[in-house]
C-alpha atoms as a PDB file:
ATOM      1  CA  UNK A   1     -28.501  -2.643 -10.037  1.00  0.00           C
ATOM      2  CA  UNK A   2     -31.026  -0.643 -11.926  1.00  0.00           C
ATOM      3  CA  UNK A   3     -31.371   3.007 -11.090  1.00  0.00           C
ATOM      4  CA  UNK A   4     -35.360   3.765  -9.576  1.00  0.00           C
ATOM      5  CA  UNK A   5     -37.372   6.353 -10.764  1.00  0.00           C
ATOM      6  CA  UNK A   6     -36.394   9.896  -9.716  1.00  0.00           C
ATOM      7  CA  UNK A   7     -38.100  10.428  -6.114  1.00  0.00           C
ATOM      8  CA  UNK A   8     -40.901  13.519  -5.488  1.00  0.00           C
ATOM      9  CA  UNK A   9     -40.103  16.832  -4.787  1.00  0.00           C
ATOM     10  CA  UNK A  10     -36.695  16.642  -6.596  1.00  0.00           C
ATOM     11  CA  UNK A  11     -34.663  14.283  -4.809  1.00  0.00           C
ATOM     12  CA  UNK A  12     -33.241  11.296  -6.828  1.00  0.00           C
ATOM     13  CA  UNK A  13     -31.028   9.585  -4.494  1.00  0.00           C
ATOM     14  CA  UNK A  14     -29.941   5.813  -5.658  1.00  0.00           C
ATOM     15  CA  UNK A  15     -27.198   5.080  -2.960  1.00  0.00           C
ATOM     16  CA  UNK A  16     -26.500   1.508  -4.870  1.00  0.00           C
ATOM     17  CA  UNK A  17     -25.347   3.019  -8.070  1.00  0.00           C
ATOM     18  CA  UNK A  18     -22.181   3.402  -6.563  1.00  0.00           C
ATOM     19  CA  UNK A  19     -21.308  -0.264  -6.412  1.00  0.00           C
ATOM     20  CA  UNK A  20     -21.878  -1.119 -10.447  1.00  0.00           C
ATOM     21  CA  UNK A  21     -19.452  -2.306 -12.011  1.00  0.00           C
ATOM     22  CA  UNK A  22     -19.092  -0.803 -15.357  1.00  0.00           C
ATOM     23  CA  UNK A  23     -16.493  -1.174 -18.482  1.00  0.00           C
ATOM     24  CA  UNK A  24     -13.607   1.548 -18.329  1.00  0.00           C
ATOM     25  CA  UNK A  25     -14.415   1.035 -22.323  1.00  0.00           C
ATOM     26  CA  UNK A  26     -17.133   1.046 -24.031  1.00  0.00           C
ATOM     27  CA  UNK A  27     -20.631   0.897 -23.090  1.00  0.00           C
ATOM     28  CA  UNK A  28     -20.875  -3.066 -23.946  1.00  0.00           C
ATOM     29  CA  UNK A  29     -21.261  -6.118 -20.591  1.00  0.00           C
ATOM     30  CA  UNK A  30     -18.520  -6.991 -18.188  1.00  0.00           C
ATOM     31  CA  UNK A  31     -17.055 -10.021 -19.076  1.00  0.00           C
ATOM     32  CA  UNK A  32     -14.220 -12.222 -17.666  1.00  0.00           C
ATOM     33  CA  UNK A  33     -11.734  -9.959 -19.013  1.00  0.00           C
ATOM     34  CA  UNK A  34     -12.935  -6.616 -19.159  1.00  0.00           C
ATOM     35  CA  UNK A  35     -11.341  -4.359 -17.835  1.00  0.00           C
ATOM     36  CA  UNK A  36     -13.628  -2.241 -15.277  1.00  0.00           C
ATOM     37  CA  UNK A  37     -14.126   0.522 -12.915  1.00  0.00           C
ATOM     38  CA  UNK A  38     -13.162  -2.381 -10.150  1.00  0.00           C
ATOM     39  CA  UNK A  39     -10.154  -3.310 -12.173  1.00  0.00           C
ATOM     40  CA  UNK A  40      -9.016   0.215 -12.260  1.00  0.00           C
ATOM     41  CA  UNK A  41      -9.104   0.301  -8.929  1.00  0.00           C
ATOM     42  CA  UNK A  42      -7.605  -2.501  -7.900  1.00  0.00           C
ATOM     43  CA  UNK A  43      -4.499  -1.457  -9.753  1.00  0.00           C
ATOM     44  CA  UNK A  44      -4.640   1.920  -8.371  1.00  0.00           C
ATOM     45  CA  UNK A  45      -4.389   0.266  -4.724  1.00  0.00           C
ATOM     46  CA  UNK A  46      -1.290  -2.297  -5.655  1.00  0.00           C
ATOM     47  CA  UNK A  47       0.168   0.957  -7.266  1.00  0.00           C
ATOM     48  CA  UNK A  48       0.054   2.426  -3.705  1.00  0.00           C
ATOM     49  CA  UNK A  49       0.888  -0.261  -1.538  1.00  0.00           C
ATOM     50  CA  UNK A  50       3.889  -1.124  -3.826  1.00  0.00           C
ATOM     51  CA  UNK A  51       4.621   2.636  -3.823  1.00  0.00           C
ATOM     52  CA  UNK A  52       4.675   2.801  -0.044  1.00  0.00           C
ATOM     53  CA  UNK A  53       6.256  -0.352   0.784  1.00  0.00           C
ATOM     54  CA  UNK A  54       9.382  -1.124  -1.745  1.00  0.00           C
ATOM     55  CA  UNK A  55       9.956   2.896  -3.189  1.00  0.00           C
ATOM     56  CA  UNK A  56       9.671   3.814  -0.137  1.00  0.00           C
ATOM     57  CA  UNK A  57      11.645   1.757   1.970  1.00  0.00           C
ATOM     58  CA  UNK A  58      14.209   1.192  -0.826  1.00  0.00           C
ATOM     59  CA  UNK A  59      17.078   3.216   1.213  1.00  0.00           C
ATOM     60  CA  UNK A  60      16.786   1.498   4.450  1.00  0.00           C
ATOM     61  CA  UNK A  61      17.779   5.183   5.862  1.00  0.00           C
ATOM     62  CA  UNK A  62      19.049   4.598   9.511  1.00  0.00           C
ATOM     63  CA  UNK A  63      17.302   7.857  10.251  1.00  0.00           C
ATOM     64  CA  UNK A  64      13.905   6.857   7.966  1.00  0.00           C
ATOM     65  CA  UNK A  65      11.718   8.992   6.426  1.00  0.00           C
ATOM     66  CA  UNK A  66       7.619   9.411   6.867  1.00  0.00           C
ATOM     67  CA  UNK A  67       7.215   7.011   4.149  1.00  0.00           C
ATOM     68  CA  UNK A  68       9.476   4.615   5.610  1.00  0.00           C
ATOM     69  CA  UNK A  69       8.345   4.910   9.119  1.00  0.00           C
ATOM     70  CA  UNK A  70       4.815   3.906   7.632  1.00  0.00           C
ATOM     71  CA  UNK A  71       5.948   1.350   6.269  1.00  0.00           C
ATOM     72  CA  UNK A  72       8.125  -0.094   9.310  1.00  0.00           C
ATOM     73  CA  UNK A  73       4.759   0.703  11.406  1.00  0.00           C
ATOM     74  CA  UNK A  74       2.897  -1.413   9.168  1.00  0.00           C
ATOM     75  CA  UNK A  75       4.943  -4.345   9.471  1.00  0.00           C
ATOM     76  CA  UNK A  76       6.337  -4.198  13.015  1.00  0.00           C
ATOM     77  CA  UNK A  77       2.103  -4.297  13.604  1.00  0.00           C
ATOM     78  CA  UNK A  78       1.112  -7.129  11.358  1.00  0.00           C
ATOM     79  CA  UNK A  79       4.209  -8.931  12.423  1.00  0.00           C
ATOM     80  CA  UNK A  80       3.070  -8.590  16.362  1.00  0.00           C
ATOM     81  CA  UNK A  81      -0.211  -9.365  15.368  1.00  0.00           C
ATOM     82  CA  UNK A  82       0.389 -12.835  14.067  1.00  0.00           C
ATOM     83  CA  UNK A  83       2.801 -13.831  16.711  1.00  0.00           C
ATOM     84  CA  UNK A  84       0.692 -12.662  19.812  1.00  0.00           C
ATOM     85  CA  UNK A  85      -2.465 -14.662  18.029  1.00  0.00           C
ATOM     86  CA  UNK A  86      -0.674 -17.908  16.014  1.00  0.00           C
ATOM     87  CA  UNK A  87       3.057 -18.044  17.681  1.00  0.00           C
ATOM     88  CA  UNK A  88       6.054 -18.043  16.392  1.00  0.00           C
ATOM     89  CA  UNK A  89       4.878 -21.359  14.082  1.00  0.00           C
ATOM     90  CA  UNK A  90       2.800 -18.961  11.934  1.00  0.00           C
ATOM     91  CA  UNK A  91       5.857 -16.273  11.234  1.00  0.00           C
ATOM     92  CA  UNK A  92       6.417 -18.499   7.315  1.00  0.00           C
ATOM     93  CA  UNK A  93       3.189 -17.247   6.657  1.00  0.00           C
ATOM     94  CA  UNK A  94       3.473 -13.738   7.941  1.00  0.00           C
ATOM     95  CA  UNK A  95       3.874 -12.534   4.380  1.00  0.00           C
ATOM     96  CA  UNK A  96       0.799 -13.561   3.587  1.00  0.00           C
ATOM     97  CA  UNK A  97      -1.594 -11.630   6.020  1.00  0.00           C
ATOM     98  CA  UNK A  98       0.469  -8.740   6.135  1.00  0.00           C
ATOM     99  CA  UNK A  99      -0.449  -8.669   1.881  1.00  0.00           C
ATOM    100  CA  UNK A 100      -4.384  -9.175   2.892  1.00  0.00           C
ATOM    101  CA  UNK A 101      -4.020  -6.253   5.332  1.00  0.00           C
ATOM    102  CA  UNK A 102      -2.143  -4.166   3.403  1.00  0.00           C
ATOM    103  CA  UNK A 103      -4.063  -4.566   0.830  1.00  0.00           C
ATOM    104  CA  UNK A 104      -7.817  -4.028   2.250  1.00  0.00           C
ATOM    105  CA  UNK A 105      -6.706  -0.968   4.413  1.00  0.00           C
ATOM    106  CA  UNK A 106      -5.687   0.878   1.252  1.00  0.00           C
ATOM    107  CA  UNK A 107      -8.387  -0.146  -0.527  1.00  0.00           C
ATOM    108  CA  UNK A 108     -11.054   0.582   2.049  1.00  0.00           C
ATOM    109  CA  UNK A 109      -9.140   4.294   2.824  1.00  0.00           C
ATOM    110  CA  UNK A 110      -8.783   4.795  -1.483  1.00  0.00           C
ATOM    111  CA  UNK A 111     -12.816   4.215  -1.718  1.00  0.00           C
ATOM    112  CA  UNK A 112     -13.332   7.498   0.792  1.00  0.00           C
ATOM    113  CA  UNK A 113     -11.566   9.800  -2.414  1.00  0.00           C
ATOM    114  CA  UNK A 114     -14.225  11.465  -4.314  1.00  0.00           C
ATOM    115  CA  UNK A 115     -15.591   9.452  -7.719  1.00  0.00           C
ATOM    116  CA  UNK A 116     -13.527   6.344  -6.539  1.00  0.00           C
ATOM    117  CA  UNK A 117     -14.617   3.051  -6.248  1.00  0.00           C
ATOM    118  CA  UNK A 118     -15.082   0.721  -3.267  1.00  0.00           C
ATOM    119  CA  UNK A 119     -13.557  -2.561  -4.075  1.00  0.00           C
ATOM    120  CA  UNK A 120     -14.333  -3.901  -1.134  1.00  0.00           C
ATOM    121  CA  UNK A 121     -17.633  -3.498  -1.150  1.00  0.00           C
ATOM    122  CA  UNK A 122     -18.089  -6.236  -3.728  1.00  0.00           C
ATOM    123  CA  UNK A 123     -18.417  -9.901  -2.992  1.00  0.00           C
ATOM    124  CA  UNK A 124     -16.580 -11.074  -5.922  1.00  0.00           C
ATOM    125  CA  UNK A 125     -13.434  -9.596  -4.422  1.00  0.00           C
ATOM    126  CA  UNK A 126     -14.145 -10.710  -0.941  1.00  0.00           C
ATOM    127  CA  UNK A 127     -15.200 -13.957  -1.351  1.00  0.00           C
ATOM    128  CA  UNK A 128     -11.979 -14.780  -3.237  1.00  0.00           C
ATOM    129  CA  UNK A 129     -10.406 -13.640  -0.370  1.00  0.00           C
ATOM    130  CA  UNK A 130     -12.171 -15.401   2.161  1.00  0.00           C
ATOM    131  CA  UNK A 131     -12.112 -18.855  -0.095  1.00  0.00           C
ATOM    132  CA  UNK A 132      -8.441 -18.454  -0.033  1.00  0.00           C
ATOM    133  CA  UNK A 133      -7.541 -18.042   3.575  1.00  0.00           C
ATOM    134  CA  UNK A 134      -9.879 -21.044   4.088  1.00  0.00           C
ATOM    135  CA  UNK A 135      -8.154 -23.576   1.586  1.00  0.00           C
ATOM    136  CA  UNK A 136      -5.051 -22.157   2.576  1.00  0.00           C
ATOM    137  CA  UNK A 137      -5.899 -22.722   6.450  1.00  0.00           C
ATOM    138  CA  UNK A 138      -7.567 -26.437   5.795  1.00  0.00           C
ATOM    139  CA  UNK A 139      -4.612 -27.385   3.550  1.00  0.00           C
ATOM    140  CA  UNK A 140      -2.015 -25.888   6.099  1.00  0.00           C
ATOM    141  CA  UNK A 141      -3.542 -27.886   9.103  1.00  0.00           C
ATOM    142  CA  UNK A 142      -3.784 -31.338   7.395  1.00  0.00           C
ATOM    143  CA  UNK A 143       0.172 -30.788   5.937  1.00  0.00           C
ATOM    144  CA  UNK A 144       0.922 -30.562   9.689  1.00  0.00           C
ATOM    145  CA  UNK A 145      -1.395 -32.976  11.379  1.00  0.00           C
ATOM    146  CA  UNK A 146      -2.612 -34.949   8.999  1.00  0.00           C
ATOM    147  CA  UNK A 147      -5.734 -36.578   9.646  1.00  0.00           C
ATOM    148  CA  UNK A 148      -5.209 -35.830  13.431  1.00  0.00           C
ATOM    149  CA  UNK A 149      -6.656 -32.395  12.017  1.00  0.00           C
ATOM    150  CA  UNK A 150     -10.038 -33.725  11.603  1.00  0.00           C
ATOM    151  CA  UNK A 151     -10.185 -34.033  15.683  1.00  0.00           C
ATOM    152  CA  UNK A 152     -10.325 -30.089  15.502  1.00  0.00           C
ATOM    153  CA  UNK A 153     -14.196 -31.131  15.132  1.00  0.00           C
ATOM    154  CA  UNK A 154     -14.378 -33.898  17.845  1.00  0.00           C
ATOM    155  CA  UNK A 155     -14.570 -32.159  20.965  1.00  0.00           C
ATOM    156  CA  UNK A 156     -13.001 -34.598  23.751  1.00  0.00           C
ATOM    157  CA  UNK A 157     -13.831 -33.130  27.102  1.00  0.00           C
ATOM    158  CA  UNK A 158     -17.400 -32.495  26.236  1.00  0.00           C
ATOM    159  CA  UNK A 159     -19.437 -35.697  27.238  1.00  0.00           C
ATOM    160  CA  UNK A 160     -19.475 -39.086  25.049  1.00  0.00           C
ATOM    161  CA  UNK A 161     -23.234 -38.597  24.356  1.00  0.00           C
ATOM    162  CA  UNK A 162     -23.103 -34.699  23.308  1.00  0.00           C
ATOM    163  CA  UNK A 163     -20.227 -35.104  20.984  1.00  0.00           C
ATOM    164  CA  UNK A 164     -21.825 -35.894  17.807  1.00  0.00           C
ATOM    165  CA  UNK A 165     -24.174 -32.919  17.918  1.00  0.00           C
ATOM    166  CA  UNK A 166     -21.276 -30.829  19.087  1.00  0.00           C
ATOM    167  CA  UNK A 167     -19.034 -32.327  16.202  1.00  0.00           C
ATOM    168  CA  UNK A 168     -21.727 -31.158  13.376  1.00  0.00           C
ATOM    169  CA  UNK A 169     -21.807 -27.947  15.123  1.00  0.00           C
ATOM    170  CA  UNK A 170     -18.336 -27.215  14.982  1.00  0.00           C
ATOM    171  CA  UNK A 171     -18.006 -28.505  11.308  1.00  0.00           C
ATOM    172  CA  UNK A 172     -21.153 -26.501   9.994  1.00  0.00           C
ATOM    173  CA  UNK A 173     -18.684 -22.834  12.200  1.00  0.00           C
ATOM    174  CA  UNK A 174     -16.000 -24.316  10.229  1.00  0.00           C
ATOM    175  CA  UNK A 175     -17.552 -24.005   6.589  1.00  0.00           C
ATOM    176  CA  UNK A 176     -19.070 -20.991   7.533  1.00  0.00           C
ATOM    177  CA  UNK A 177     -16.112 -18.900   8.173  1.00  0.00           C
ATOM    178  CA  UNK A 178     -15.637 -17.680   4.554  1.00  0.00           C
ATOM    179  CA  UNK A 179     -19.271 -16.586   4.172  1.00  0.00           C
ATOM    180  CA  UNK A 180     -18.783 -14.304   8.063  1.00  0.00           C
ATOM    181  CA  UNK A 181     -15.388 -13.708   6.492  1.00  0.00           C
ATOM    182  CA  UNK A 182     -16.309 -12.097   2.998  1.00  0.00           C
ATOM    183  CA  UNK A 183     -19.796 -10.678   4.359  1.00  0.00           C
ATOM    184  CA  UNK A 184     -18.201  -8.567   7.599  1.00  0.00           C
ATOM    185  CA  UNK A 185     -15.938  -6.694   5.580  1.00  0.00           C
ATOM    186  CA  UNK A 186     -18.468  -6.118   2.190  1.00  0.00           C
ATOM    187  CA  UNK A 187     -21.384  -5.279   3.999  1.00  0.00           C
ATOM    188  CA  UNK A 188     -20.164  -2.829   6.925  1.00  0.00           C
ATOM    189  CA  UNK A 189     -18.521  -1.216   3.543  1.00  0.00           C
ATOM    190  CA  UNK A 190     -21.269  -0.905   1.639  1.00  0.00           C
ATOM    191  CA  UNK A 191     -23.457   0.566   4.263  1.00  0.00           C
ATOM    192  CA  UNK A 192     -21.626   3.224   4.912  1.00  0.00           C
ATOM    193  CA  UNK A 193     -20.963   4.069   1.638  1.00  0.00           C
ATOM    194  CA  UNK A 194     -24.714   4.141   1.234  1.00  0.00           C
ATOM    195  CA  UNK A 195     -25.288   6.109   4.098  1.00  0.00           C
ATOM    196  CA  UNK A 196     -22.554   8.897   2.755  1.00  0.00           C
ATOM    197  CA  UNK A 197     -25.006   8.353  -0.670  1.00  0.00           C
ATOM    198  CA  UNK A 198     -28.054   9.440   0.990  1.00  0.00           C
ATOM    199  CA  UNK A 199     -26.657  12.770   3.081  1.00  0.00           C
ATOM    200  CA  UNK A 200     -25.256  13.971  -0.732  1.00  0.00           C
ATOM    201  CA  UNK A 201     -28.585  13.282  -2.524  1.00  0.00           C
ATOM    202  CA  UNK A 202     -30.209  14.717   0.430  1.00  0.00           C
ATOM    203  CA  UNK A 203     -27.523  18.323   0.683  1.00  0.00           C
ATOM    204  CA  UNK A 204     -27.926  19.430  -3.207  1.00  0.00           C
ATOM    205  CA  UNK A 205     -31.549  19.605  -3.627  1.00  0.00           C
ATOM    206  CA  UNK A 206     -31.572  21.376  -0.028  1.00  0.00           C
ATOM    207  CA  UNK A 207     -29.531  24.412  -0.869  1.00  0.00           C
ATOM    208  CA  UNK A 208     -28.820  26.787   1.845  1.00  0.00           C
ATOM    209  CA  UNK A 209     -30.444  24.404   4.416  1.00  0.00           C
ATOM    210  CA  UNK A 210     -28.058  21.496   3.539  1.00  0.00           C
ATOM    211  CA  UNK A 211     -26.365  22.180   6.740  1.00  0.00           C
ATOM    212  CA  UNK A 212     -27.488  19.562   8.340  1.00  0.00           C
ATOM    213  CA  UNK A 213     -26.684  16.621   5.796  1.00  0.00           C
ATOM    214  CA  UNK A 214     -23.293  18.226   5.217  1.00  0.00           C
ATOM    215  CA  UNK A 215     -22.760  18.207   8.766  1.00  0.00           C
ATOM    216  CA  UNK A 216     -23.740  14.524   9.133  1.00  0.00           C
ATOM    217  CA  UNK A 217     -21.368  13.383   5.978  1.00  0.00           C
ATOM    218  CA  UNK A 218     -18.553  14.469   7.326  1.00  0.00           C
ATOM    219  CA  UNK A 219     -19.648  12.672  10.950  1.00  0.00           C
ATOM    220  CA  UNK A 220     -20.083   9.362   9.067  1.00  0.00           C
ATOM    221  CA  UNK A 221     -17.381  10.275   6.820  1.00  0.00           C
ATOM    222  CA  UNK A 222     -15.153  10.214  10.138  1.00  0.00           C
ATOM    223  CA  UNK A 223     -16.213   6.605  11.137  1.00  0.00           C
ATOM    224  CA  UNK A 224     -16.084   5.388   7.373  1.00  0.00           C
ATOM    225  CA  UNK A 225     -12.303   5.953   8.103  1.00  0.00           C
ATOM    226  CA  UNK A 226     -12.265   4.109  11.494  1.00  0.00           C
ATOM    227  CA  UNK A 227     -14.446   1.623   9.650  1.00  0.00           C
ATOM    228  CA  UNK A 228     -11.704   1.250   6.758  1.00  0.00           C
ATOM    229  CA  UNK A 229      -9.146   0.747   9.081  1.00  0.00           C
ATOM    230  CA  UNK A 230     -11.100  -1.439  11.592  1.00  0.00           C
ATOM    231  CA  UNK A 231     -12.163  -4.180   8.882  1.00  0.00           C
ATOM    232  CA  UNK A 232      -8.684  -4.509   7.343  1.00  0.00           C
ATOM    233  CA  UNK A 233      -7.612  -5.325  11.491  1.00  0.00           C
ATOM    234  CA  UNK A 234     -10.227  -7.915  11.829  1.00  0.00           C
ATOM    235  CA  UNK A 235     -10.057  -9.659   8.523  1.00  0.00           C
ATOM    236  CA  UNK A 236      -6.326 -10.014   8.779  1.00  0.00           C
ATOM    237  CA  UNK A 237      -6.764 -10.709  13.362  1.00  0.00           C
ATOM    238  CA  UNK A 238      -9.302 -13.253  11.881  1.00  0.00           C
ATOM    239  CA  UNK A 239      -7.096 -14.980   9.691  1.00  0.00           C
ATOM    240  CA  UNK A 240      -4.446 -15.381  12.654  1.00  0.00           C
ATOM    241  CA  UNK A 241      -6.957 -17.009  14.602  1.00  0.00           C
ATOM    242  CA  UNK A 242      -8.115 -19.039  11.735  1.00  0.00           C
ATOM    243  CA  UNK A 243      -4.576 -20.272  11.097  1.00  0.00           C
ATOM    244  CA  UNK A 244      -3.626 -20.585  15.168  1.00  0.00           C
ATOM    245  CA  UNK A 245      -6.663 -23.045  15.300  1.00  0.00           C
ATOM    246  CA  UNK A 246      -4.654 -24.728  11.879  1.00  0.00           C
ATOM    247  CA  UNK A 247      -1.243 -25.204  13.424  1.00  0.00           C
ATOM    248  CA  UNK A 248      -2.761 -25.743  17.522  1.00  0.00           C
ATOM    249  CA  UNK A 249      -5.224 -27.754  17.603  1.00  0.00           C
ATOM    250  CA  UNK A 250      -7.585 -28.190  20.422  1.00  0.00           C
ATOM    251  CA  UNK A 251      -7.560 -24.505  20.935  1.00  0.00           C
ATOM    252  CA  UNK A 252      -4.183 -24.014  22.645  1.00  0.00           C
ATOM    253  CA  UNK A 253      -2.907 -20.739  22.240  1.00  0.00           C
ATOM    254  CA  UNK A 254       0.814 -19.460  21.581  1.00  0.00           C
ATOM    255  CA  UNK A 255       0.313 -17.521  25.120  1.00  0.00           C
ATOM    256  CA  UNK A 256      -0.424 -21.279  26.221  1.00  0.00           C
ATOM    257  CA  UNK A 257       2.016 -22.719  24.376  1.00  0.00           C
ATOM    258  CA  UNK A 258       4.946 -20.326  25.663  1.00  0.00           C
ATOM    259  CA  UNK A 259       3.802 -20.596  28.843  1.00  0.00           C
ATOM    260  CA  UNK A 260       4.243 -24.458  28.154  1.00  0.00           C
ATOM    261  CA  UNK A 261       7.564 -23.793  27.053  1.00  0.00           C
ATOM    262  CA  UNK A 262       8.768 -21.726  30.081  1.00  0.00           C
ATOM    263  CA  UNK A 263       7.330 -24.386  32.516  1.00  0.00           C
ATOM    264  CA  UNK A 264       9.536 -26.874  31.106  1.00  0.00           C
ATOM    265  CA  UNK A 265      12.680 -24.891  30.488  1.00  0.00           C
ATOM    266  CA  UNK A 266      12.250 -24.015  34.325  1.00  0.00           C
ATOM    267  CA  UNK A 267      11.609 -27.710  35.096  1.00  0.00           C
ATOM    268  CA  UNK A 268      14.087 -29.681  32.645  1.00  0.00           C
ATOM    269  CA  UNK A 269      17.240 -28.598  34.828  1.00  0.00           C
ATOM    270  CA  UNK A 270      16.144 -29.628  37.842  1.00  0.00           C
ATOM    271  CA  UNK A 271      14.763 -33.049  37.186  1.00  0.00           C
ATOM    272  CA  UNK A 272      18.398 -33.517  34.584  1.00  0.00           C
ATOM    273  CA  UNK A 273      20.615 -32.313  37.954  1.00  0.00           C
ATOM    274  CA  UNK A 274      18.173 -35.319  39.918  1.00  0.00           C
ATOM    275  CA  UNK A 275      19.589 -37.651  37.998  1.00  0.00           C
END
């Protein structure tokens, strides 16, 4: 994104300069393999998360530490969050989200530091993301149902002469969900990164009567950290339904499935002490 002209009356404010990605070497492209500002920063954030999550859990104190607790936190809520949403049939691939949630949180909170970068904020490591929770999800319903998964998309209560126009509606949701996916999380980052932009172009040139900018970065600065933490909840709650709708089709639940369960364990005796 080119930088515009430098505004009237002193004020140069180009909120999407922020988001460039630019060689940690050199003043040459970014190609394939450079290695970038984005790069950096990537790194920095698997640094951290590995940091938190095996240094710091590494004695398995009975009485744990801050770090520790964190990390047990972390986990205990990820690992709630994908049974309460998917069942106990998506715990093999509890791993997996917890690593997508792990990994946005830091990186969204990392991108509030001064003179850091928000990874997040750019599509090329979003959509990646997205694309692979959506092959993952497709593959992971046809290993289990086979070609019964296709009848995700042919809505059987609905009326016989509705269902083809509710079948291309439900496949053109389907192939949609990495675009919402991707977007929600880039966009709500890069606004309010851009927002924070503005107030600090706006507070310098102000002197003494920055007050009021300063006062409203650290206001948006407060729900940039909500924000951080909120979009790393919904991509990874997202996923879990994504990956529910993968392993139950037809939209049952694992609250309808236990509840299944429970009916029949409650049942089974009776009808087996009948005979």
């Amino acid at each position: 994104m080119a930088a515009g002209a430098e505004g009237e009356g002193g004020f140069a404010i180009h909120p999407m300069d922020q988001f460039i990605v630019k060689p940690l070497f050199g003043d040459g492209g970014v190609g394939l393999f450079t290695v970038s500002n984005a790069t950096l920063w990537m790194a920095i954030t698997v640094a951290v998360v590995s940091l938190l999550l095996i240094a710091g859990t590494r004695g398995r104190a009975l009485v744990p530490s801050r770090v520790q607790s964190m990390a047990e936190l972390l986990y205990g809520f990820v690992r709630k969050m994908v049974t309460d949403v998917a069942g106990e049939k998506a715990a093999p691939y509890f791993p997996y989200i917890f690593t997508l949630f792990v990994f946005i949180l830091f990186a969204n909170l990392l991108a509030l530091i001064p003179y850091s970068y928000t990874v997040t904020a750019q599509f090329a490591v979003t959509v990646p993301l997205a694309l692979a929770v959506f092959i993952s999800v497709t593959v992971i319903g046809f290993m289990k149902h086979g070609t019964h998964f296709l009848s995700l998309f042919w809505p059987t209560d609905a009326p016989v002469a509705l269902r083809p126009v509710l079948c291309i509606i439900e496949l053109i949701s389907y192939f949609v969900r990495p675009v919402s996916h991707s977007i929600r999380l880039g966009a709500n980052l890069m606004a309010g990164h851009a927002v924070l932009k503005v107030f600090a172009g706006f507070a310098g040139p102000l002197g003494i009567g920055a007050v009021l900018p300063i006062a409203m970065m650290v206001g948006v600065f407060g729900l940039e950290v909500l924000v951080a933490v909120i979009q790393a909840y919904v991509f990874a709650i997202l996923t879990c339904v994504y990956l529910n709708d993968a392993l139950n089709l037809h939209g049952h639940s694992a609250h309808d499935e236990d509840e299944h369960h429970s009916d029949y364990i409650g049942v089974h005796p009776d009808s087996h002490a009948a005979h």
